[in-house]
N, C-alpha and C. Protein backbone atom coordinates (compact mmCIF):
# COMPACT_ATOMS: atom_id res chain seq x y z
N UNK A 1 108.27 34.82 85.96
CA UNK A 1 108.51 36.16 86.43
C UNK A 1 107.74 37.14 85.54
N UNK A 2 107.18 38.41 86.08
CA UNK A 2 106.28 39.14 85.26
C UNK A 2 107.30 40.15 84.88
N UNK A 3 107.37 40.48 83.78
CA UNK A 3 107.74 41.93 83.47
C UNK A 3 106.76 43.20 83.47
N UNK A 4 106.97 43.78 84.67
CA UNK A 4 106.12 45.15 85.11
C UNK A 4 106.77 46.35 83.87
N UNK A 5 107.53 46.19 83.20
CA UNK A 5 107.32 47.68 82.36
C UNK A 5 106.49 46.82 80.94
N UNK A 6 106.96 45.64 80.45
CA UNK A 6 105.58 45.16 79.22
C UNK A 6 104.33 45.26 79.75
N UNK A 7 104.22 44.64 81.06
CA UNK A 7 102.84 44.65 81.12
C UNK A 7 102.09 45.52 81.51
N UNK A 8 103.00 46.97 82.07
CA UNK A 8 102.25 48.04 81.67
C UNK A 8 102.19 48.69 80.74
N UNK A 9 103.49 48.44 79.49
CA UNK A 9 102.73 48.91 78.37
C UNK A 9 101.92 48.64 77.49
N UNK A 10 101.55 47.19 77.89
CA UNK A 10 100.11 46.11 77.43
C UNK A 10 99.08 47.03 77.56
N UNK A 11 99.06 47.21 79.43
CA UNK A 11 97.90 48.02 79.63
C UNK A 11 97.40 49.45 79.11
N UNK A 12 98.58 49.91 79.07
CA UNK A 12 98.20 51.44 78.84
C UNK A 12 97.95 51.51 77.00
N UNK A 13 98.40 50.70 76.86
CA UNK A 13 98.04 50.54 74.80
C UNK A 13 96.60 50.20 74.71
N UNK A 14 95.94 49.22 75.71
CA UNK A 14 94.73 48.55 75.93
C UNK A 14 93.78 49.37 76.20
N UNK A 15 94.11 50.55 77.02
CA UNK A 15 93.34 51.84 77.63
C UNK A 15 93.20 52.56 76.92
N UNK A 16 94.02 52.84 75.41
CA UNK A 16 94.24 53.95 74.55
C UNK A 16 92.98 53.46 73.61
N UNK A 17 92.69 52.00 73.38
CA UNK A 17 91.85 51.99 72.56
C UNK A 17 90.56 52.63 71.84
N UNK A 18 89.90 52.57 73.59
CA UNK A 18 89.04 52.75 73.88
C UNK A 18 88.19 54.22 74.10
N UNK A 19 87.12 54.53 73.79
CA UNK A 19 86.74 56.11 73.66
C UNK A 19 86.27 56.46 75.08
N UNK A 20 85.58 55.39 76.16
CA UNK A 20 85.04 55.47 77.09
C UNK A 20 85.81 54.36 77.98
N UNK A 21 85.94 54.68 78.90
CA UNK A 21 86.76 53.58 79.70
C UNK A 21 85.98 52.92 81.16
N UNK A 22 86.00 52.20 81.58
CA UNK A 22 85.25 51.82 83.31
C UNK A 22 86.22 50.89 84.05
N UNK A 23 85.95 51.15 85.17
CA UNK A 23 86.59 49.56 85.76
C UNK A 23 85.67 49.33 86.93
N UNK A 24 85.90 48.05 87.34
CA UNK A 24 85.16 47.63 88.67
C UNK A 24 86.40 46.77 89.26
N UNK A 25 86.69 47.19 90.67
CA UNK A 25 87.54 47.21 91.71
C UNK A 25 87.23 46.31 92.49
N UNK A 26 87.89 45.43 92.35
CA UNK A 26 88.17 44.05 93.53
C UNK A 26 89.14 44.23 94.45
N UNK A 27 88.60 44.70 95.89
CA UNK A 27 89.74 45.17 96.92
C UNK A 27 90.53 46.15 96.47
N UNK A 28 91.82 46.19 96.66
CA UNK A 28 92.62 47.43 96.03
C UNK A 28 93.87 47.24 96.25
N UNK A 29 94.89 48.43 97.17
CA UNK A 29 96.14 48.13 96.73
C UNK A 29 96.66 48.13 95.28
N UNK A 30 98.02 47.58 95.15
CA UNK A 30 98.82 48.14 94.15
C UNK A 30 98.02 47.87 92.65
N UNK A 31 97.68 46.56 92.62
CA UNK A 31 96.75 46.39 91.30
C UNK A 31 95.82 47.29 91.03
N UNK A 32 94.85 47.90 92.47
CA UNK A 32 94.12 48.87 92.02
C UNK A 32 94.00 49.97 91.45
N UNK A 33 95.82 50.84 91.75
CA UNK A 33 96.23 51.69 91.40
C UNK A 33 96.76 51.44 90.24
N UNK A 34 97.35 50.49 89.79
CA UNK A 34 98.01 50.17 88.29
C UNK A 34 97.18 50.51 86.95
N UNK A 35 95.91 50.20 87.26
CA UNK A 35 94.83 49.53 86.57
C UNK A 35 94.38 50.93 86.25
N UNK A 36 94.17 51.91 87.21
CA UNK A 36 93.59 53.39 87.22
C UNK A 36 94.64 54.10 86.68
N UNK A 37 96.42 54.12 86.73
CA UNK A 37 96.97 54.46 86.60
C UNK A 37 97.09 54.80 85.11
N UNK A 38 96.75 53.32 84.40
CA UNK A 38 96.87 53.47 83.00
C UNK A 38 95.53 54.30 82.42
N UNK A 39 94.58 54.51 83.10
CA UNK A 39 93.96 54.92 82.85
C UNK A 39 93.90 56.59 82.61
N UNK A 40 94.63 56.52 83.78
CA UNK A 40 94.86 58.24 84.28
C UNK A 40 95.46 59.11 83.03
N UNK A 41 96.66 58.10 82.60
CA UNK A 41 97.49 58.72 81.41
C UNK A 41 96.80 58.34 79.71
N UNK A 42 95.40 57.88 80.13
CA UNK A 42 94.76 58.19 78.97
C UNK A 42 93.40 58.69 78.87
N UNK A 43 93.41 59.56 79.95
CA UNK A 43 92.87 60.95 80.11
C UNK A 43 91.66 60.54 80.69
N UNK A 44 91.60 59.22 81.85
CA UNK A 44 90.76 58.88 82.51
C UNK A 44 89.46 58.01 82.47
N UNK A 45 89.06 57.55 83.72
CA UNK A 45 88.14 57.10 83.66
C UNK A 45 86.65 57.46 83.28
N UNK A 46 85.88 56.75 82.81
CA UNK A 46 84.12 57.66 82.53
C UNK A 46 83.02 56.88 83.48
N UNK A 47 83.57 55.60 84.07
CA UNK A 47 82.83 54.95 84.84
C UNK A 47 83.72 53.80 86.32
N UNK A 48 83.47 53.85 87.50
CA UNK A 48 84.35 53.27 88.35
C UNK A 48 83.37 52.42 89.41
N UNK A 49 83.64 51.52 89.74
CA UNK A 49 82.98 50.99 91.36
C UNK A 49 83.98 50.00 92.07
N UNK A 50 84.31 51.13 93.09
CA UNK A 50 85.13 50.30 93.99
C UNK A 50 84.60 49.52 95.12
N UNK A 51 85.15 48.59 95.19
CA UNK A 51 84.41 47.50 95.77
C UNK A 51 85.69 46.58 97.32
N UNK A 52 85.72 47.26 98.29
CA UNK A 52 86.45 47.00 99.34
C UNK A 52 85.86 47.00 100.70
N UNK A 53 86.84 46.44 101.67
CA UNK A 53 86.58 46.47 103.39
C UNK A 53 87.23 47.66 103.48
N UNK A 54 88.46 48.39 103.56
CA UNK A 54 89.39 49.30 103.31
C UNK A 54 88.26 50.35 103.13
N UNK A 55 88.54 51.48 104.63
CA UNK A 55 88.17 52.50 104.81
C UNK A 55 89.08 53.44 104.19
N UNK A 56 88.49 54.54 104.10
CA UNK A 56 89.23 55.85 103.36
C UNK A 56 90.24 57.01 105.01
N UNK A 57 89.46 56.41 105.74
CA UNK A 57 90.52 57.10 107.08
C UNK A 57 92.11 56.44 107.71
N UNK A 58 91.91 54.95 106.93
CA UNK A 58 93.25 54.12 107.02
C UNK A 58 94.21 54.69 106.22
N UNK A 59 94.34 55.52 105.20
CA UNK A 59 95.33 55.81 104.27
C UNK A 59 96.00 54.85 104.01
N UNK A 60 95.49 53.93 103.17
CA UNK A 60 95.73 52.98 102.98
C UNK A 60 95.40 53.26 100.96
N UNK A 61 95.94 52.54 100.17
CA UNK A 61 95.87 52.19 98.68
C UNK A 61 94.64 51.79 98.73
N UNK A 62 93.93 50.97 99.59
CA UNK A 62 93.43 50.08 99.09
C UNK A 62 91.76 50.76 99.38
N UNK A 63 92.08 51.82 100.76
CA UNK A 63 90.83 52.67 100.96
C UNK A 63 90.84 53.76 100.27
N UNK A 64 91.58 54.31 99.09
CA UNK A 64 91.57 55.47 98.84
C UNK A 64 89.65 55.19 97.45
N UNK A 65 89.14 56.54 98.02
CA UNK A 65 87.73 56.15 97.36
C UNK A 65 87.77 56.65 95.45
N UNK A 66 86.06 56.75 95.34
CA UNK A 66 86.14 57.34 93.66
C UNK A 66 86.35 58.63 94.07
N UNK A 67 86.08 59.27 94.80
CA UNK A 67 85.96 60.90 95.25
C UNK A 67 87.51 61.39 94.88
N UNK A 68 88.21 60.26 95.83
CA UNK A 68 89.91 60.92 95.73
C UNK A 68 90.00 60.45 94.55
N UNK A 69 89.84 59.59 93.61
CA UNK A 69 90.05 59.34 92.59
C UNK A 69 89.97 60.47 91.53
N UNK A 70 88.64 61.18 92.01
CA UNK A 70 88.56 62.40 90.79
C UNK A 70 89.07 63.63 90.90
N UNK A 71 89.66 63.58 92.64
CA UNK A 71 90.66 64.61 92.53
C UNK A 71 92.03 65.14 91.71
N UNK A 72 92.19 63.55 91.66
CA UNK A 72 93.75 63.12 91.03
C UNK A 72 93.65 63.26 89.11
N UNK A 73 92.24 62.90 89.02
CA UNK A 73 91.98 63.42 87.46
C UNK A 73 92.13 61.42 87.12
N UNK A 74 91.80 60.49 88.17
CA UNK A 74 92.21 59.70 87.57
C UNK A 74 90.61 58.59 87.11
N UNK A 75 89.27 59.36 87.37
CA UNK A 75 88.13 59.65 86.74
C UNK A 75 87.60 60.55 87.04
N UNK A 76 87.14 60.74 85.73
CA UNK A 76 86.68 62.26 84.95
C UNK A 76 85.44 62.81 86.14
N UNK A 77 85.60 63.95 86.25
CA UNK A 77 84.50 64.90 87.36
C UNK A 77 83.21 64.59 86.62
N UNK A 78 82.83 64.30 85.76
CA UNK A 78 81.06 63.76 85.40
C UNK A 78 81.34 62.70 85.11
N UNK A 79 82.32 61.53 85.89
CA UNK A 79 81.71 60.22 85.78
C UNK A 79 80.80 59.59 86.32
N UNK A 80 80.39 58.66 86.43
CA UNK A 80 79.42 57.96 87.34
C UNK A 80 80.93 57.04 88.06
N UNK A 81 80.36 57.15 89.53
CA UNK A 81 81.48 56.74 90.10
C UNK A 81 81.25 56.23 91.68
N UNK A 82 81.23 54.99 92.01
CA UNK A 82 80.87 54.86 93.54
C UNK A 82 81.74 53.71 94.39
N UNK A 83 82.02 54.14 95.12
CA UNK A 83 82.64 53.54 96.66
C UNK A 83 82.05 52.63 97.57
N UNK A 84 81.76 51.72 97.42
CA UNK A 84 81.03 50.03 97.92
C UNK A 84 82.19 49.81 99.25
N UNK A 85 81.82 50.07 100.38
CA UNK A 85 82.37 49.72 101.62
C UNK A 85 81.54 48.24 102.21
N UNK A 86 82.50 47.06 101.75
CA UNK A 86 81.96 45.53 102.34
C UNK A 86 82.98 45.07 101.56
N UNK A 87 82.09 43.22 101.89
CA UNK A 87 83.01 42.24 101.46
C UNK A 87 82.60 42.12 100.26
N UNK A 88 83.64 41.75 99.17
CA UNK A 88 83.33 41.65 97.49
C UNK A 88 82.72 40.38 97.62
N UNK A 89 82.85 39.24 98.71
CA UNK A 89 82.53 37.88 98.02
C UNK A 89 80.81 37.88 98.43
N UNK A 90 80.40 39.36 99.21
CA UNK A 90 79.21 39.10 99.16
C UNK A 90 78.31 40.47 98.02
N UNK A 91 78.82 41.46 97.83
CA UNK A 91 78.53 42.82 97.62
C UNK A 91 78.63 42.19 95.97
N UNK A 92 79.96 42.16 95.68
CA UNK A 92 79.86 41.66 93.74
C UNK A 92 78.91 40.98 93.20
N UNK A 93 79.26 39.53 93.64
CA UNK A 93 77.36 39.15 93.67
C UNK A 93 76.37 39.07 93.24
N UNK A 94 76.38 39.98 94.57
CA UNK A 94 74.65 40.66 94.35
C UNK A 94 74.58 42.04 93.67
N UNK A 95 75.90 43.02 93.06
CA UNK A 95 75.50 43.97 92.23
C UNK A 95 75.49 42.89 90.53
N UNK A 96 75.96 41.97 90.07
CA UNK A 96 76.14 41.50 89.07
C UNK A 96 74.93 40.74 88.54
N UNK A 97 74.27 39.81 89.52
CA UNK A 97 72.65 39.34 89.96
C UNK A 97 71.75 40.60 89.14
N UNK A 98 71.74 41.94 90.56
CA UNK A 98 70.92 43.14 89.52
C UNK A 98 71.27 43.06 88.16
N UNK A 99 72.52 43.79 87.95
CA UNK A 99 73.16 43.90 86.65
C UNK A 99 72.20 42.98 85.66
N UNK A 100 72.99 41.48 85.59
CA UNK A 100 71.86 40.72 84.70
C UNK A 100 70.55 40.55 84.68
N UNK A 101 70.02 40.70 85.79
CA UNK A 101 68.27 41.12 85.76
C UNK A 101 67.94 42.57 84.75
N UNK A 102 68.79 43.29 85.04
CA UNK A 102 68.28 44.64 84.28
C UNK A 102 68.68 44.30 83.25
N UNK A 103 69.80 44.16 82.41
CA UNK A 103 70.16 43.58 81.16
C UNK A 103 68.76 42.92 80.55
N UNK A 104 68.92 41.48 81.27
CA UNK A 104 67.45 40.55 80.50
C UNK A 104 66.43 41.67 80.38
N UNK A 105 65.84 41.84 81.63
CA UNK A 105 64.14 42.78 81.41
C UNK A 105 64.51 43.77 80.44
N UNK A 106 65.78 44.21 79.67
CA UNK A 106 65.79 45.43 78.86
C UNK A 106 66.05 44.57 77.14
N UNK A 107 66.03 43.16 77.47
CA UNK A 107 66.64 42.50 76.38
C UNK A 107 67.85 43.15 75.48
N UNK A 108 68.85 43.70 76.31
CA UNK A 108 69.69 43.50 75.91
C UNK A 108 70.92 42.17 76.37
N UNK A 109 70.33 41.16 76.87
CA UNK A 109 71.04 39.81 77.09
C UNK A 109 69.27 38.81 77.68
N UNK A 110 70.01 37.40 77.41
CA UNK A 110 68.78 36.84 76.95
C UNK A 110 69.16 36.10 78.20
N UNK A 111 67.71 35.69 79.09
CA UNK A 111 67.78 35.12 80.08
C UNK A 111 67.76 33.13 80.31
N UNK A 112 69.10 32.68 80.35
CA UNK A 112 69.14 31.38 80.08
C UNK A 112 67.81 30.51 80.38
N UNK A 113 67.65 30.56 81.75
CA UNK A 113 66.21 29.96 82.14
C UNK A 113 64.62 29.94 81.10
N UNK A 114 65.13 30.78 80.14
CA UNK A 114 63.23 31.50 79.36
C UNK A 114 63.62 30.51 78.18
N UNK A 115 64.24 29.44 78.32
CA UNK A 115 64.03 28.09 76.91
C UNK A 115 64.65 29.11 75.99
């Protein structure tokens, strides 16, 4: 059985650490909001990408975007912040693919394949 008040005060101690905060969003719903939540009460996000099927006209948790997000203060109005409408098992992927390509070519991570 999980205990939901430790393990949100796991999280929100975990959030405090930190000077800059991000997350990347797998679908959404209640985890999605938990996760931002702790965030919210430590004065927000600086970087977000939500990553869902879940339209923003369903009023649904799980479609709510980064836009409404920065209404709520729950990332900061000059974050970098974007709303990925698809499937994660194909969209994650292929942003993580880029990701490590740009990493290697900037050598800041070393490309296994180069011996």
């Amino acid at each position: 059985m999980v205990d939901v008040v430790k393990d949100f005060s796991n999280i929100l101690f975990c959030t405090s650490q930190d000077e800059r905060k991000g997350v990347i969003s797998l679908g959404g719903g209640v985890s999605k909001h938990y996760a931002i939540l702790s965030c919210l009460l430590n004065g927000g996000l600086d970087y977000a990408v939500y990553m869902t099927t879940s339209r923003q006209f369903s009023g649904s948790m799980s479609g709510a975007t980064t836009k409404e997000a920065k209404s709520w203060g729950k990332i900061k109005d000059d974050s970098d912040a974007v709303t990925v409408i698809g499937d994660v098992t194909i969209t994650f992927p292929l942003m993580m693919t880029k990701v490590l390509e740009e990493l290697s070519r900037k050598g800041i991570i070393r490309d296994h394949n180069e011996g």
